[in-house]
PDB file of N, CA and C in Angstrom:
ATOM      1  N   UNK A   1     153.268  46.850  76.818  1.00  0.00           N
ATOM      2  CA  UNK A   1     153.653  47.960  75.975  1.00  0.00           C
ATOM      3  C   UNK A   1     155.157  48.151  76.030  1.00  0.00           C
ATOM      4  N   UNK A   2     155.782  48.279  74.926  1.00  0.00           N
ATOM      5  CA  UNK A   2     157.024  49.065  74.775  1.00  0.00           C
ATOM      6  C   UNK A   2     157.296  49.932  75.626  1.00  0.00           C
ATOM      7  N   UNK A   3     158.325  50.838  75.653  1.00  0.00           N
ATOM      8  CA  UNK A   3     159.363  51.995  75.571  1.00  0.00           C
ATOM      9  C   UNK A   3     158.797  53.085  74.957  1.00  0.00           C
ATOM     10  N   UNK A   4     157.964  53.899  75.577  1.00  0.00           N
ATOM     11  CA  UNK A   4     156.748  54.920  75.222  1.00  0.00           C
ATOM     12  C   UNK A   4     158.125  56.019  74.509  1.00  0.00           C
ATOM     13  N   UNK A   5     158.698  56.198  75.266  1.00  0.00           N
ATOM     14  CA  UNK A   5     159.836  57.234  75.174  1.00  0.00           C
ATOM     15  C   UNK A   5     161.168  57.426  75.958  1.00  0.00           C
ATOM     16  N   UNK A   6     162.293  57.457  75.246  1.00  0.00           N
ATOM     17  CA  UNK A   6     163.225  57.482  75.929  1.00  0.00           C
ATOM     18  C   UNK A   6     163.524  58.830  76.920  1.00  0.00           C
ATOM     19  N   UNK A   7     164.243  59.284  77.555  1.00  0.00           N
ATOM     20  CA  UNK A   7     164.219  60.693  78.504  1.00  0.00           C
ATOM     21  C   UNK A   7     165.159  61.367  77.677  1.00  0.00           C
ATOM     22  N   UNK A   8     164.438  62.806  77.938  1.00  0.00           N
ATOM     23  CA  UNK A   8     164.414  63.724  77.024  1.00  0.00           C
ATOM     24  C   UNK A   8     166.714  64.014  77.117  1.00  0.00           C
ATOM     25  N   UNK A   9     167.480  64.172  75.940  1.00  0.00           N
ATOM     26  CA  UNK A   9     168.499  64.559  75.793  1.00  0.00           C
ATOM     27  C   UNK A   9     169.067  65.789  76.512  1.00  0.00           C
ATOM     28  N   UNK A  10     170.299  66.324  76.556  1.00  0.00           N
ATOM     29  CA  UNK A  10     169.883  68.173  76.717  1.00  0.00           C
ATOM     30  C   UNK A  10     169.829  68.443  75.043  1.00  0.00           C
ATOM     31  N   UNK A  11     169.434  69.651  74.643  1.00  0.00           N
ATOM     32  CA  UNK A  11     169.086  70.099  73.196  1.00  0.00           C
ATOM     33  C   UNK A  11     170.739  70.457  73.097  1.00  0.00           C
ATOM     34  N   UNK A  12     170.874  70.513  71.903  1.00  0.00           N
ATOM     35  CA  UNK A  12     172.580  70.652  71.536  1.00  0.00           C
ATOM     36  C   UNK A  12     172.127  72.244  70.685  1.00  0.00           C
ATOM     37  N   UNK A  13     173.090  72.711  70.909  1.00  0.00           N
ATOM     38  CA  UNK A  13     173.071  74.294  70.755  1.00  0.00           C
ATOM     39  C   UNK A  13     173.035  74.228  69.569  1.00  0.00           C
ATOM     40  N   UNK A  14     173.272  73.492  68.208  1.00  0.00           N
ATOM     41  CA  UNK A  14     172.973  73.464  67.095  1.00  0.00           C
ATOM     42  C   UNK A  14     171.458  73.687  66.330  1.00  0.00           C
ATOM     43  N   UNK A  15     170.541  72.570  66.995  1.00  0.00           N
ATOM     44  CA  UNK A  15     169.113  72.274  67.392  1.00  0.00           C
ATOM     45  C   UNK A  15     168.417  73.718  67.888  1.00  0.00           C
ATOM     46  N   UNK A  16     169.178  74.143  68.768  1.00  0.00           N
ATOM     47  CA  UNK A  16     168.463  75.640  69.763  1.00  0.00           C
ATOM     48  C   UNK A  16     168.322  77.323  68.412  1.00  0.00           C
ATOM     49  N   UNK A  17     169.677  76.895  68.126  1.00  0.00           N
ATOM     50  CA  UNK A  17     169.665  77.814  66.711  1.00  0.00           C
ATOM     51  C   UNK A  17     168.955  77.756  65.638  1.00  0.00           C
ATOM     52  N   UNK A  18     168.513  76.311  65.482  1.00  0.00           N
ATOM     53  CA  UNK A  18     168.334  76.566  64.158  1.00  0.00           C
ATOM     54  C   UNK A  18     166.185  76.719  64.838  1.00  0.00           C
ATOM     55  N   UNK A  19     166.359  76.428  65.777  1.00  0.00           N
ATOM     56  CA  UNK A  19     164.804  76.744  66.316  1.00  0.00           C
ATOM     57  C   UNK A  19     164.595  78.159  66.784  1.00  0.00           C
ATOM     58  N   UNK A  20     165.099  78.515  66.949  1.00  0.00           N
ATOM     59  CA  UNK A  20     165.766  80.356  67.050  1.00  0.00           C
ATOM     60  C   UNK A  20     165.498  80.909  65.309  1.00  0.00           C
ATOM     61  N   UNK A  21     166.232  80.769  64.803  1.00  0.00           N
ATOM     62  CA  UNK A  21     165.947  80.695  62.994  1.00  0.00           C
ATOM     63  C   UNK A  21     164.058  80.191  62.283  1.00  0.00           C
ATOM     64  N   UNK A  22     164.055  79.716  62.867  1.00  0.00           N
ATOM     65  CA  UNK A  22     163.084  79.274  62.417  1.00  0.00           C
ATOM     66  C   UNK A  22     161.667  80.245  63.485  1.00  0.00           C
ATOM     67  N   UNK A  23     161.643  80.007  64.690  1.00  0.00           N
ATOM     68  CA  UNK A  23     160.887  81.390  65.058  1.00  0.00           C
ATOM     69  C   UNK A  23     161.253  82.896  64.924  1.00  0.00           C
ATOM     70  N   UNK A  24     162.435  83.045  64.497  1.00  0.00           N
ATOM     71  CA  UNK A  24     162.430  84.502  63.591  1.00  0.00           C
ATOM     72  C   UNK A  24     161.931  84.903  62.132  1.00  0.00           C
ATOM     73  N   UNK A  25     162.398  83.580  61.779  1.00  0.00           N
ATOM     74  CA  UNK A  25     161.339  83.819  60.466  1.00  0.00           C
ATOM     75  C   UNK A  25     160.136  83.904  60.130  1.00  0.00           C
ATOM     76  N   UNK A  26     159.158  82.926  61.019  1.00  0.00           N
ATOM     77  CA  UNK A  26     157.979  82.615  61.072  1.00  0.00           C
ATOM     78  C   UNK A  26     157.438  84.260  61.538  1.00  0.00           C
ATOM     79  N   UNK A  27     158.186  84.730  62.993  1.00  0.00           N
ATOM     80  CA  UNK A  27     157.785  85.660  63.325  1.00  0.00           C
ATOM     81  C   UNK A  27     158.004  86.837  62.080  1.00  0.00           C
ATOM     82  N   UNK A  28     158.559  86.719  61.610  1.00  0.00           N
ATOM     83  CA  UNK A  28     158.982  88.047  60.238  1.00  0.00           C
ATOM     84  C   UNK A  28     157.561  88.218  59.154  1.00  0.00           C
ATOM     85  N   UNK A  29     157.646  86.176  58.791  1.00  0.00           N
ATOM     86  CA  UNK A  29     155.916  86.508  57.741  1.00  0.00           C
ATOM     87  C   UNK A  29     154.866  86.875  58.465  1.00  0.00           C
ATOM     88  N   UNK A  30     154.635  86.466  59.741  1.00  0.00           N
ATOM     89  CA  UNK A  30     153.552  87.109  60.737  1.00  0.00           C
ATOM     90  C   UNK A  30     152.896  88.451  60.625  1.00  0.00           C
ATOM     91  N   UNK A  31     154.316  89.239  61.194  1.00  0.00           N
ATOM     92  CA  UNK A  31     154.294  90.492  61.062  1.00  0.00           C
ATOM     93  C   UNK A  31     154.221  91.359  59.781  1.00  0.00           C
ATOM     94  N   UNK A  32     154.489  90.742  58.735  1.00  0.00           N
ATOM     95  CA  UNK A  32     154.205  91.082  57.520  1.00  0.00           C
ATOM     96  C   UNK A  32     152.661  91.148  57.250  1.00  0.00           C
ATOM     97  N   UNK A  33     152.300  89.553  57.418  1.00  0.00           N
ATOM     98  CA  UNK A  33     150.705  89.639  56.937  1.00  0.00           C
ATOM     99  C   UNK A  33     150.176  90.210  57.930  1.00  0.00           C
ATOM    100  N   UNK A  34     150.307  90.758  58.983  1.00  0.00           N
ATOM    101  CA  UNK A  34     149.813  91.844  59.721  1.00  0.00           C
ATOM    102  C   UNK A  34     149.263  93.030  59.280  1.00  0.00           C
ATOM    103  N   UNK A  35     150.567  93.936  59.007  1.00  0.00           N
ATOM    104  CA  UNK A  35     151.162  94.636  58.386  1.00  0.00           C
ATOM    105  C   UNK A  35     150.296  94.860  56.740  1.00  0.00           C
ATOM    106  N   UNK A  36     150.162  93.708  56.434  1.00  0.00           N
ATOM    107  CA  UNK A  36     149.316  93.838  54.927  1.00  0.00           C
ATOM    108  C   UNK A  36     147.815  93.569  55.151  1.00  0.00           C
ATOM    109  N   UNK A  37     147.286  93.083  56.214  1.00  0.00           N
ATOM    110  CA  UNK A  37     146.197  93.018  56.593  1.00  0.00           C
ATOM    111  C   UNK A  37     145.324  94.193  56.989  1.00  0.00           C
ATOM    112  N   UNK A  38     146.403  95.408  57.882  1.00  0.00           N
ATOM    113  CA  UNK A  38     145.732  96.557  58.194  1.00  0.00           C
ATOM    114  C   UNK A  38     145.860  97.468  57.445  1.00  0.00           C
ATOM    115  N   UNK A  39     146.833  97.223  56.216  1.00  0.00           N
ATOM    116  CA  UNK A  39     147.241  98.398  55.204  1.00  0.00           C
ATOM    117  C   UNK A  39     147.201  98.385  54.059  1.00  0.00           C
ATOM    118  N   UNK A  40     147.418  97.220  53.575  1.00  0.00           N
ATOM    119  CA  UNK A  40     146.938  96.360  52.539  1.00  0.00           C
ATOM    120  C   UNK A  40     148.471  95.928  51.375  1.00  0.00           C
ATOM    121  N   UNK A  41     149.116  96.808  51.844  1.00  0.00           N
ATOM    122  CA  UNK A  41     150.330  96.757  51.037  1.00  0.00           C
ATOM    123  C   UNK A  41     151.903  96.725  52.187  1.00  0.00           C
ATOM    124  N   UNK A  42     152.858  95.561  51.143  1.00  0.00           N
ATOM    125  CA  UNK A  42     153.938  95.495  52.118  1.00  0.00           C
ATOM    126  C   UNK A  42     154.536  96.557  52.502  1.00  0.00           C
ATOM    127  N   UNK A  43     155.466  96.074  54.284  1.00  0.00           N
ATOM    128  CA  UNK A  43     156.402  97.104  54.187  1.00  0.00           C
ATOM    129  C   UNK A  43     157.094  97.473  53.148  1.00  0.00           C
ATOM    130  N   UNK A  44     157.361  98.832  53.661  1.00  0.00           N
ATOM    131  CA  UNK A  44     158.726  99.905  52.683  1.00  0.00           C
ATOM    132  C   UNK A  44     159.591  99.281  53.524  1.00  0.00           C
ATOM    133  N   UNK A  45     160.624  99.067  53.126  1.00  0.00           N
ATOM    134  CA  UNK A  45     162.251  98.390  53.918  1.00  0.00           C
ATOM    135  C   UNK A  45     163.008  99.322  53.811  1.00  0.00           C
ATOM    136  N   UNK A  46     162.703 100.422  53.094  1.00  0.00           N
ATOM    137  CA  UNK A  46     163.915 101.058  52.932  1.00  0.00           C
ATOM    138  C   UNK A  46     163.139 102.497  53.547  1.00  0.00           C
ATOM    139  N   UNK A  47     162.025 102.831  53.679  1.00  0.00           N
ATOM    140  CA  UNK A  47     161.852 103.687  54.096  1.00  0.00           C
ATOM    141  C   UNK A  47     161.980 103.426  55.831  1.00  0.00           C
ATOM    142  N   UNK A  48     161.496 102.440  56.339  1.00  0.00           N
ATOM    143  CA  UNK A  48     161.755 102.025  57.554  1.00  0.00           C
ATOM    144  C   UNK A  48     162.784 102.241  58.138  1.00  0.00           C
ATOM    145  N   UNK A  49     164.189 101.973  57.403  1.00  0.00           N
ATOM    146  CA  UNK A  49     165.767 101.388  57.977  1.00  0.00           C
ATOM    147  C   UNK A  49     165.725 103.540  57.881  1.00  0.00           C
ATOM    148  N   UNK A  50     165.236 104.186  56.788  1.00  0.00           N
ATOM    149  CA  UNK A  50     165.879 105.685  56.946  1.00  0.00           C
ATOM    150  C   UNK A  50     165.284 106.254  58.119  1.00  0.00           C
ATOM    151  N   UNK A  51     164.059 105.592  58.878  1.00  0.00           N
ATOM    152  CA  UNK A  51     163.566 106.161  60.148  1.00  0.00           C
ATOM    153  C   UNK A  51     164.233 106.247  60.640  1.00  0.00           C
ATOM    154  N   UNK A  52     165.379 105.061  60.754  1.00  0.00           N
ATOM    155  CA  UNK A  52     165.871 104.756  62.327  1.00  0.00           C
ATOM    156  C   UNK A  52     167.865 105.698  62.472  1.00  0.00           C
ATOM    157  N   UNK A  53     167.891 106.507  61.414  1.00  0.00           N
ATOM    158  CA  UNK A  53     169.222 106.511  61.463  1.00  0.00           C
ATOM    159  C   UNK A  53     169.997 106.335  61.137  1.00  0.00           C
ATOM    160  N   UNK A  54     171.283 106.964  62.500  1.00  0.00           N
ATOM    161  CA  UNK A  54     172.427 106.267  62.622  1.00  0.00           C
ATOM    162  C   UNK A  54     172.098 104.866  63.218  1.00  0.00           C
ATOM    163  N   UNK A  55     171.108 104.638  63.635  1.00  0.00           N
ATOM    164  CA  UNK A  55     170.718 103.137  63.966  1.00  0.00           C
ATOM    165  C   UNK A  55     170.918 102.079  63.360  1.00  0.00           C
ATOM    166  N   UNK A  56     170.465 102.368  61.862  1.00  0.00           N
ATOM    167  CA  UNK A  56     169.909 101.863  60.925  1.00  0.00           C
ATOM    168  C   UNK A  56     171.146 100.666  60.755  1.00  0.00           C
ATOM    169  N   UNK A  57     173.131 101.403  61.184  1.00  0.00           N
ATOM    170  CA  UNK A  57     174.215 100.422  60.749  1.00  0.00           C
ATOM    171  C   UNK A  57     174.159  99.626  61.850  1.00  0.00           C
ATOM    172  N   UNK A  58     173.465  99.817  63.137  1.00  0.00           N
ATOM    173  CA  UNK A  58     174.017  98.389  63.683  1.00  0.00           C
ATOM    174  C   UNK A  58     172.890  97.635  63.191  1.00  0.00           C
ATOM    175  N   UNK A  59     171.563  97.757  62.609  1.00  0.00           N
ATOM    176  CA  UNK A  59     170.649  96.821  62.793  1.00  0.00           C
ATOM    177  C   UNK A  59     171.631  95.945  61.203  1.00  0.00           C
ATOM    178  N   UNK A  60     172.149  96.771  60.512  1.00  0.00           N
ATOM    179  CA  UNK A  60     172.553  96.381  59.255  1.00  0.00           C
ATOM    180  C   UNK A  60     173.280  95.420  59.578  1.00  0.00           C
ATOM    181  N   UNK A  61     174.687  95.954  60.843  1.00  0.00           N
ATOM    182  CA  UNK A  61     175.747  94.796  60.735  1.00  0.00           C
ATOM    183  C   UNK A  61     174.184  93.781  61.873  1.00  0.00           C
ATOM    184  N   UNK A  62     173.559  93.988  62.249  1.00  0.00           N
ATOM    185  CA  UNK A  62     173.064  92.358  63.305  1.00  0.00           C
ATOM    186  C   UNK A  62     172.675  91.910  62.370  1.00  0.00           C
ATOM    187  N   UNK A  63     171.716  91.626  61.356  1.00  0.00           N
ATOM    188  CA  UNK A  63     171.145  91.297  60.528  1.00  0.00           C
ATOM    189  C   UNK A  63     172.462  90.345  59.674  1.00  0.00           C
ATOM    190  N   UNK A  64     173.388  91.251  59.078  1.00  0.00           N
ATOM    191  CA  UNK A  64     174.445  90.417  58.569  1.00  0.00           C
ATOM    192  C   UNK A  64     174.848  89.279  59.046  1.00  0.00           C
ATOM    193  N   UNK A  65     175.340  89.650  60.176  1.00  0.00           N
ATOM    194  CA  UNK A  65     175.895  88.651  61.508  1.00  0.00           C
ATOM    195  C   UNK A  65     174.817  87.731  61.292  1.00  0.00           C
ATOM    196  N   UNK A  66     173.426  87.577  61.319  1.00  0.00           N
ATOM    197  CA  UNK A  66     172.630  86.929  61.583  1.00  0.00           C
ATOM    198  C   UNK A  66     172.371  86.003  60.639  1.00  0.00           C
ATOM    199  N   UNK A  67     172.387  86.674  59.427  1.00  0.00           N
ATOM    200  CA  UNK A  67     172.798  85.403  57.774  1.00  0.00           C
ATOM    201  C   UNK A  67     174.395  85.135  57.740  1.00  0.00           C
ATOM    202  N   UNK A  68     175.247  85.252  58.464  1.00  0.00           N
ATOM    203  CA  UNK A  68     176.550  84.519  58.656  1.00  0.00           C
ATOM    204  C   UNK A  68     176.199  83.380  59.233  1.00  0.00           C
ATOM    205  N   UNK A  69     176.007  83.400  60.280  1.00  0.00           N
ATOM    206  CA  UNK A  69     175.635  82.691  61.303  1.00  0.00           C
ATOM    207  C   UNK A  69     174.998  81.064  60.695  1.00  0.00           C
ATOM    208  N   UNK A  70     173.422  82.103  60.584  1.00  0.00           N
ATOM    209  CA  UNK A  70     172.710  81.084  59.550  1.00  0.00           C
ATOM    210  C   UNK A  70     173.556  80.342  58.318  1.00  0.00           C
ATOM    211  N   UNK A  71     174.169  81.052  57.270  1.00  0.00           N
ATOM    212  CA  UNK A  71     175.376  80.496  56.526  1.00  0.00           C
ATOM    213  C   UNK A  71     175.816  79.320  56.783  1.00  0.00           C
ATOM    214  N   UNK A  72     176.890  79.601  58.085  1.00  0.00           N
ATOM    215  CA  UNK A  72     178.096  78.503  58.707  1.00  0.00           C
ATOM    216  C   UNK A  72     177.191  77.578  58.896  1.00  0.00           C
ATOM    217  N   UNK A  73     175.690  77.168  60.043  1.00  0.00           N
ATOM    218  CA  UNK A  73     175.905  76.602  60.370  1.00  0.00           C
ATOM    219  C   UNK A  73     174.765  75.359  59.490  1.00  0.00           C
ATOM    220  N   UNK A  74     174.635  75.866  58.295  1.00  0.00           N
ATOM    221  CA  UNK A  74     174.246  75.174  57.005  1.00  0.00           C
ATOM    222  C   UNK A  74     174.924  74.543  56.114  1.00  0.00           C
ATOM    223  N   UNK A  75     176.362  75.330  56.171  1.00  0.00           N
ATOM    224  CA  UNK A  75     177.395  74.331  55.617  1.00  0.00           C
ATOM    225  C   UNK A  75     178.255  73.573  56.589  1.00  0.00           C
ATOM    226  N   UNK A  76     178.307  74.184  57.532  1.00  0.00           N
ATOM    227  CA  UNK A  76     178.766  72.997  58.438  1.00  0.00           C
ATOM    228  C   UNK A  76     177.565  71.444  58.708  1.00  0.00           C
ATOM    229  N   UNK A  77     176.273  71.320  58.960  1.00  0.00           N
ATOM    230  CA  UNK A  77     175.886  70.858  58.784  1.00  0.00           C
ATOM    231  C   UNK A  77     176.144  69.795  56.865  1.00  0.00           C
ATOM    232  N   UNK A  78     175.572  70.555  56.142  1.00  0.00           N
ATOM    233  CA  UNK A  78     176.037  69.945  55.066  1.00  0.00           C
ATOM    234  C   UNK A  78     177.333  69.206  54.975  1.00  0.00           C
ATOM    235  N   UNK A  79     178.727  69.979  55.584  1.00  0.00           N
ATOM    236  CA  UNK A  79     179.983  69.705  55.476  1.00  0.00           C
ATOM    237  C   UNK A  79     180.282  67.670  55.782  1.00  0.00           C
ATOM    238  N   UNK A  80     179.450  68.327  57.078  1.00  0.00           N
ATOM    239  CA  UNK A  80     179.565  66.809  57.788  1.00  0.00           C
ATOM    240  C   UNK A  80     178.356  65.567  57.115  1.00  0.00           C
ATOM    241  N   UNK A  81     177.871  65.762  56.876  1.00  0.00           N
ATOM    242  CA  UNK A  81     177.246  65.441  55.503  1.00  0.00           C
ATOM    243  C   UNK A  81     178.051  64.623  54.403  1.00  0.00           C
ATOM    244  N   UNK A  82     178.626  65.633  53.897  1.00  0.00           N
ATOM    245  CA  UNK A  82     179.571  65.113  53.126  1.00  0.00           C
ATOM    246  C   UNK A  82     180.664  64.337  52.830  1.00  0.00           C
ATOM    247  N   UNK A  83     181.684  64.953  54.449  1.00  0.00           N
ATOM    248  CA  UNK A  83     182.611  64.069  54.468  1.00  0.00           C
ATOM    249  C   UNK A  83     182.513  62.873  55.563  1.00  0.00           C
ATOM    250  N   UNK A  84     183.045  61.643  54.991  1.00  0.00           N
ATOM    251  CA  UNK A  84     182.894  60.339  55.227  1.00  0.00           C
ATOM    252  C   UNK A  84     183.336  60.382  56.716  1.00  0.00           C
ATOM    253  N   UNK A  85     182.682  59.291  57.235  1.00  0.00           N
ATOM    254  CA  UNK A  85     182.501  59.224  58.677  1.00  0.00           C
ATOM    255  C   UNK A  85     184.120  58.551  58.859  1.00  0.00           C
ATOM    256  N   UNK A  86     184.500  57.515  57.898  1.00  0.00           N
ATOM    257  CA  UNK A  86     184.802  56.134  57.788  1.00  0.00           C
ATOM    258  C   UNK A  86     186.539  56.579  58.188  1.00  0.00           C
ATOM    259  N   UNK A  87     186.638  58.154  57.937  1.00  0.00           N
ATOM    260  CA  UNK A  87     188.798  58.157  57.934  1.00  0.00           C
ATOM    261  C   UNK A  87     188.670  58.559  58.799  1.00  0.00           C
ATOM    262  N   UNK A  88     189.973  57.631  59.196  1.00  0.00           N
ATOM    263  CA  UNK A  88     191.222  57.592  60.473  1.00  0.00           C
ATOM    264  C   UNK A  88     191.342  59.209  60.669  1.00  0.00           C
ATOM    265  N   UNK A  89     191.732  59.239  62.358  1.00  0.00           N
ATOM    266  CA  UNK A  89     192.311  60.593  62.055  1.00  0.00           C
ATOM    267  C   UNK A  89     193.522  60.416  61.803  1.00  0.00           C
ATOM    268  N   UNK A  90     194.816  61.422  62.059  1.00  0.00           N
ATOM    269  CA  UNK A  90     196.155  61.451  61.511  1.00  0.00           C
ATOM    270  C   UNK A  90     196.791  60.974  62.867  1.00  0.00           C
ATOM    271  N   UNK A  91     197.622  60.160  62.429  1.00  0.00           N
ATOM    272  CA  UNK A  91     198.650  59.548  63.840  1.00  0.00           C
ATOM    273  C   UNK A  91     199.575  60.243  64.264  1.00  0.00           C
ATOM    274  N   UNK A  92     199.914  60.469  65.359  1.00  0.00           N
ATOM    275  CA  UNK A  92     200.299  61.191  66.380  1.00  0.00           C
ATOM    276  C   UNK A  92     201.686  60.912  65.931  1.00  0.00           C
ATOM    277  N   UNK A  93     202.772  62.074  66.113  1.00  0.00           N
ATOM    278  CA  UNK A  93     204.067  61.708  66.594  1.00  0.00           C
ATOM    279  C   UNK A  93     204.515  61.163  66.938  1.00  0.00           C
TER     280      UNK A  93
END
């Protein structure tokens, strides 16, 4: 037999995020069809966020922060993507 598997890498913090992203979301429709399962109809979003306050601006700015985040590191991904592996960098002084 072959080379069953090579030994495991460390995960690159890129990888950790976007698996972070991806169990927040999953966890978000979860809790939704929860949510519509015992009540039958979706959350109110907006009645929710007026429960909470003056609360309500930091969850606003985390949330933001949190589709920035997501943002960058979709076009950075893409970025490198895009541009060619193949150029030199710039020569030194």
């Amino acid at each position: 037999m072959g080379k069953v598997s090579e030994t495991q890498q460390e995960w690159k913090r890129g990888n950790l995020f976007c698996l972070a992203v991806v169990v927040w979301l999953c966890s978000s429709l979860l809790s939704q069809a929860a949510y519509i399962a015992f009540y039958g109809v979706p959350y109110d979003a907006v009645a929710l966020l007026k429960e909470l306050g003056p609360v309500y601006y930091a969850v606003l700015i985390f949330e933001l922060l949190m589709w920035m985040g997501i943002g960058s590191v979709v076009f950075m991904r893409f970025a490198k993507k895009v541009i060619p592996t193949y150029q030199s960098p710039l020569p030194s002084a």
